[in-house]
N, C-alpha and C. Protein backbone atom coordinates (compact mmCIF):
# COMPACT_ATOMS: atom_id res chain seq x y z
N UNK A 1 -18.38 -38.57 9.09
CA UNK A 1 -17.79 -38.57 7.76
C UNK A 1 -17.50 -37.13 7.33
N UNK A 2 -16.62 -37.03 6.90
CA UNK A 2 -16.02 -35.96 6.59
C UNK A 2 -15.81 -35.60 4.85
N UNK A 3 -17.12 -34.44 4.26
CA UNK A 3 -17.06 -34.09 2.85
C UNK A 3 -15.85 -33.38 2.44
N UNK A 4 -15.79 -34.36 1.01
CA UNK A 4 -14.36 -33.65 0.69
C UNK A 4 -14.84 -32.81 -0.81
N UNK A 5 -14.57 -31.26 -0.82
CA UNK A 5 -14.27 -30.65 -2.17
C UNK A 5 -13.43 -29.84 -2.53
N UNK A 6 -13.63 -29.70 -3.58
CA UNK A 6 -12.38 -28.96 -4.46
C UNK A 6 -12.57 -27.54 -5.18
N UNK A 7 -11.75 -26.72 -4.40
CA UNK A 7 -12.25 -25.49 -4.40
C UNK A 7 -11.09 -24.32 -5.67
N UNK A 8 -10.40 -25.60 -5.90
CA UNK A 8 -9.44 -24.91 -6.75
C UNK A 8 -8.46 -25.80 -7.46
N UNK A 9 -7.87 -25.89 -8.67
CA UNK A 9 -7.02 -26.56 -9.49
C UNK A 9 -5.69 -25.74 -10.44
N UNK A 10 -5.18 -26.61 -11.16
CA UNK A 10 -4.60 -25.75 -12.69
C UNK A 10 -5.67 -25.58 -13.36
N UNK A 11 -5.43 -24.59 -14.23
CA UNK A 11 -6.28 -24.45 -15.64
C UNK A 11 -6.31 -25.80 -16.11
N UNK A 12 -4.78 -26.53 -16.30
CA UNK A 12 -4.95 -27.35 -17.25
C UNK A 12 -6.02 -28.78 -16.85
N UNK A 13 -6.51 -28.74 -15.38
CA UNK A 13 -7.56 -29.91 -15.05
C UNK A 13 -9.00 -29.35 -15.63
N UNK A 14 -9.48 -28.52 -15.92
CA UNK A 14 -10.57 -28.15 -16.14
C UNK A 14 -10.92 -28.60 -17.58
N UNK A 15 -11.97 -29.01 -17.82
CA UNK A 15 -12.90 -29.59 -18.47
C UNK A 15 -13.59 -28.46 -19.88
N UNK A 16 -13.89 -29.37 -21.31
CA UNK A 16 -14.40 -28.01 -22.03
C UNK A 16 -15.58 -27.30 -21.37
N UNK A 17 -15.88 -26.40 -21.52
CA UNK A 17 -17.30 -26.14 -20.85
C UNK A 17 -17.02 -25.11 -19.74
N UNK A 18 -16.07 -25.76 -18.82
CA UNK A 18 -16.31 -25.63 -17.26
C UNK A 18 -15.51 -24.12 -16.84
N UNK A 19 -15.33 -23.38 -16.40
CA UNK A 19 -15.11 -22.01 -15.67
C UNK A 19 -14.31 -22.15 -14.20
N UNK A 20 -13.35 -21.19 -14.29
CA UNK A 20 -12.38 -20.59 -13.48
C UNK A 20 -12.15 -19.77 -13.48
N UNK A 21 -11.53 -19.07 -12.04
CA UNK A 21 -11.54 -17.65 -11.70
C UNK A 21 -9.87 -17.56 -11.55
N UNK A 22 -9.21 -16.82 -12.17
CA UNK A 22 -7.37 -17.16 -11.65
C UNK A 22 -7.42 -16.88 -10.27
N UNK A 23 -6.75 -17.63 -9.60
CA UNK A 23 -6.41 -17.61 -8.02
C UNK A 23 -4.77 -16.97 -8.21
N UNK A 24 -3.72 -17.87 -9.27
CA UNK A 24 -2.53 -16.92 -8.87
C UNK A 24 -1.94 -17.46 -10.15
N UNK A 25 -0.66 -17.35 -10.43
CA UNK A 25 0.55 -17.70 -11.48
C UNK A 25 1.37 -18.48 -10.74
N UNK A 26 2.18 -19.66 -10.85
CA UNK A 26 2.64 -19.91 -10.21
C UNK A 26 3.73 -20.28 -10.96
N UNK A 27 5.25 -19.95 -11.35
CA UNK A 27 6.29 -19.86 -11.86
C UNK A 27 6.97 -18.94 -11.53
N UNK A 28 8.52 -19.28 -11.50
CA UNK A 28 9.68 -18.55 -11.47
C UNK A 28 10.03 -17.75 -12.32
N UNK A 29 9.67 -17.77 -13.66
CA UNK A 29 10.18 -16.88 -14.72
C UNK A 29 9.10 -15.82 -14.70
N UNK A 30 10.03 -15.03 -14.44
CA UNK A 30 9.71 -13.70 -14.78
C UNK A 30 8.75 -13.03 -16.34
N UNK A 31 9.93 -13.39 -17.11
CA UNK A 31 9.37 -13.71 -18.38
C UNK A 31 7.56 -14.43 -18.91
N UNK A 32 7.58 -15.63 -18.09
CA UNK A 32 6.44 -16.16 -18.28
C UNK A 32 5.80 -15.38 -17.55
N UNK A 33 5.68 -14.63 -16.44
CA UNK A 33 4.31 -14.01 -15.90
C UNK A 33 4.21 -13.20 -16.57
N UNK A 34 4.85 -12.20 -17.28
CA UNK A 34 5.13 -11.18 -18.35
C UNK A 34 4.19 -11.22 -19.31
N UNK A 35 4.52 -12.41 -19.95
CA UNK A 35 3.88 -13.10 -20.93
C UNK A 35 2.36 -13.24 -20.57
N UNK A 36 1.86 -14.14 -19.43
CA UNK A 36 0.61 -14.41 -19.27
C UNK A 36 -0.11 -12.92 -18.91
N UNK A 37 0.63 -12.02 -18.28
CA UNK A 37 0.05 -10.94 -18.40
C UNK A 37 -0.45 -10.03 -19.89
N UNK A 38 0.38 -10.24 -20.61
CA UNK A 38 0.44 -9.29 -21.47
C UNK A 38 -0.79 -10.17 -22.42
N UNK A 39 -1.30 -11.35 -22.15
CA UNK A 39 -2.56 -11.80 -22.45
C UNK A 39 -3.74 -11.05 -21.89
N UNK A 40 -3.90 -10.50 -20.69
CA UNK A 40 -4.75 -9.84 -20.08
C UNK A 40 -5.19 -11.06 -19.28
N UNK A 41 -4.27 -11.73 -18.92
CA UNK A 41 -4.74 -13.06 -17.73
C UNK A 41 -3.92 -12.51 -16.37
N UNK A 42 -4.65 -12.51 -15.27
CA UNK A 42 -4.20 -11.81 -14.03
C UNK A 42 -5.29 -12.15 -12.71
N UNK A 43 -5.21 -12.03 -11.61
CA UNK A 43 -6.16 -12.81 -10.99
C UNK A 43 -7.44 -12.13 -10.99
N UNK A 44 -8.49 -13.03 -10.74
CA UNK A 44 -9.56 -12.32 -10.44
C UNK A 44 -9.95 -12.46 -12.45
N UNK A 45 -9.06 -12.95 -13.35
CA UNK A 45 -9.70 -13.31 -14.74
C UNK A 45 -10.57 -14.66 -14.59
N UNK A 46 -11.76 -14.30 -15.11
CA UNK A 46 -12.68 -15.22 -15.44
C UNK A 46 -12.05 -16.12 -16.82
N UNK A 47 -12.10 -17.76 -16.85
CA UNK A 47 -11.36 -18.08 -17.80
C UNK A 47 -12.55 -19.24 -17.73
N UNK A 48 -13.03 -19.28 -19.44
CA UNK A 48 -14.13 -20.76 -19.82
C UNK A 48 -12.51 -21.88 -20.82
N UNK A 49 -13.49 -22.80 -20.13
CA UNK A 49 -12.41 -23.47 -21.48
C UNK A 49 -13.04 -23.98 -22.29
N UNK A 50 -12.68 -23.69 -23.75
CA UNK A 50 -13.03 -24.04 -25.20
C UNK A 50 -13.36 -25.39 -25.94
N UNK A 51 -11.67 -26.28 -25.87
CA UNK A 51 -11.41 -27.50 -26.27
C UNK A 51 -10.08 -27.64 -25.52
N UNK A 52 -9.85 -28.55 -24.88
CA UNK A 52 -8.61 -29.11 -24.73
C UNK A 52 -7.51 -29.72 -26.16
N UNK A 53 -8.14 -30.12 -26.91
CA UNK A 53 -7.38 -31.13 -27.61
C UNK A 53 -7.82 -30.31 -29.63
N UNK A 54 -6.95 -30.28 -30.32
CA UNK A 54 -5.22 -30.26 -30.21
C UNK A 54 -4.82 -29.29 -29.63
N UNK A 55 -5.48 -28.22 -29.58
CA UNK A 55 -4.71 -27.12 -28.97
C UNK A 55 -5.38 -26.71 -27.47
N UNK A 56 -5.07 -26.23 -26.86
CA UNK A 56 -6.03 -25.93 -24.94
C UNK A 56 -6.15 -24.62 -25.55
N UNK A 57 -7.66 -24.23 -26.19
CA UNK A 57 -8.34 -23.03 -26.47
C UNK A 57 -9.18 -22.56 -24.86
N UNK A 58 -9.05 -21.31 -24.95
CA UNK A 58 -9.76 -20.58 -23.50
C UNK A 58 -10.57 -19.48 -24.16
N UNK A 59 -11.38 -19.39 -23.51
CA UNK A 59 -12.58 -17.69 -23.90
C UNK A 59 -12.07 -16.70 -22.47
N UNK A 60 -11.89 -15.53 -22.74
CA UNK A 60 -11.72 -15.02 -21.54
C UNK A 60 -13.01 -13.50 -22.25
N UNK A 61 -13.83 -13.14 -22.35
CA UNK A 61 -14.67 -12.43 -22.27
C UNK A 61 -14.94 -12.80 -23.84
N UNK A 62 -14.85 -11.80 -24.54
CA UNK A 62 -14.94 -11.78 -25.70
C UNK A 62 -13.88 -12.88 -26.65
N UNK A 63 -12.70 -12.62 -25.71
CA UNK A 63 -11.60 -13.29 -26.88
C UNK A 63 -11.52 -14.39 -26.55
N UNK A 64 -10.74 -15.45 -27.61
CA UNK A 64 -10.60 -16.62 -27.67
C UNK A 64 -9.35 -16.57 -27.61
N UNK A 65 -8.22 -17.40 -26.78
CA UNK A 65 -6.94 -17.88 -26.72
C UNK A 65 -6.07 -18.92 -26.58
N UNK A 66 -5.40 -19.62 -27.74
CA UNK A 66 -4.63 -21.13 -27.66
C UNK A 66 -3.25 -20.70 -26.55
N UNK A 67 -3.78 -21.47 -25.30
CA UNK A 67 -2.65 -21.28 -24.64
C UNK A 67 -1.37 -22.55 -24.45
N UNK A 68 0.01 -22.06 -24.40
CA UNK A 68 0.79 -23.42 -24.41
C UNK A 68 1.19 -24.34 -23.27
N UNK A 69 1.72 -25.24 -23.49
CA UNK A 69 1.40 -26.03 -21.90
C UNK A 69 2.29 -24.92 -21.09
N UNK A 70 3.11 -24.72 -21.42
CA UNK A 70 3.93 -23.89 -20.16
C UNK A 70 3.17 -22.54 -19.62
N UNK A 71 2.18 -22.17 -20.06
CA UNK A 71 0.94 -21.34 -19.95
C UNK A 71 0.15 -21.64 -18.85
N UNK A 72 -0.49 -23.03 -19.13
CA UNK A 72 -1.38 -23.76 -18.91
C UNK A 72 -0.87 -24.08 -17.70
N UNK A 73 0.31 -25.08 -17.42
CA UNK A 73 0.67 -25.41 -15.91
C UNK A 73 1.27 -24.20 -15.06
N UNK A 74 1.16 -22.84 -15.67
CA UNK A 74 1.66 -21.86 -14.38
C UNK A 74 0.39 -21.15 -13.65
N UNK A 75 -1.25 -21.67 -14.34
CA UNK A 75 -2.09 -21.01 -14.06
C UNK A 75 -2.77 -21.59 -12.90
N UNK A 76 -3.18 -21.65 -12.08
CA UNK A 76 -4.05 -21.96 -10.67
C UNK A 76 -5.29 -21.09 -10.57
N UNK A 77 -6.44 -21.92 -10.70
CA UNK A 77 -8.04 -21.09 -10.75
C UNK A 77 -8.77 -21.59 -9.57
N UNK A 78 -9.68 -21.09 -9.15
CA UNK A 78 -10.48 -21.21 -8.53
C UNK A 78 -11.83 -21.73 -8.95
N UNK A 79 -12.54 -22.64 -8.30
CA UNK A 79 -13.90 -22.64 -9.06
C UNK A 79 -14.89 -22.28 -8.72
N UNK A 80 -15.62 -21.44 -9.65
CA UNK A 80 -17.04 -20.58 -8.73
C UNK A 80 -17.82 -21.41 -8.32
N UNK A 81 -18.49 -20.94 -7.06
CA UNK A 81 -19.70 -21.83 -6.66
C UNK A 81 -20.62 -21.90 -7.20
């Protein structure tokens, strides 16, 4: 039998509570990586998530950030062991 896990997702599958490490950006616009940068989100950012619902709130050290879905589906994390 062969164990199956999951070593990585979007931001937007992660759970309140739960922690990710950015693995990469994944979008064509230029603009949007721009953008997620100029958040101070880049790989190797540690990202908790807050609340999903109404807004997808994230903690990234100190700060707190409502990110938008087009945010949310360009991000790919990793999950710590």
């Amino acid at each position: 039998m062969t164990s199956f896990t999951v070593t990585g997702s979007s931001l937007s599958m992660l759970k309140p509570g739960e922690k990710g490490i950015v693995a990469r950006m994944q979008t064509l616009k230029d603009s949007l990586q721009q953008e997620i940068r100029s958040l101070n989100i880049n790989p190797g950012t540690t990202i908790i998530v807050e609340q999903r619902f109404p807004r997808f709130l994230v903690r990234i050290g100190t700060t707190q950030l409502v990110l938008t879905p087009e945010i949310l589906n360009a991000i790919y994390v990793r999950l710590p062991s």
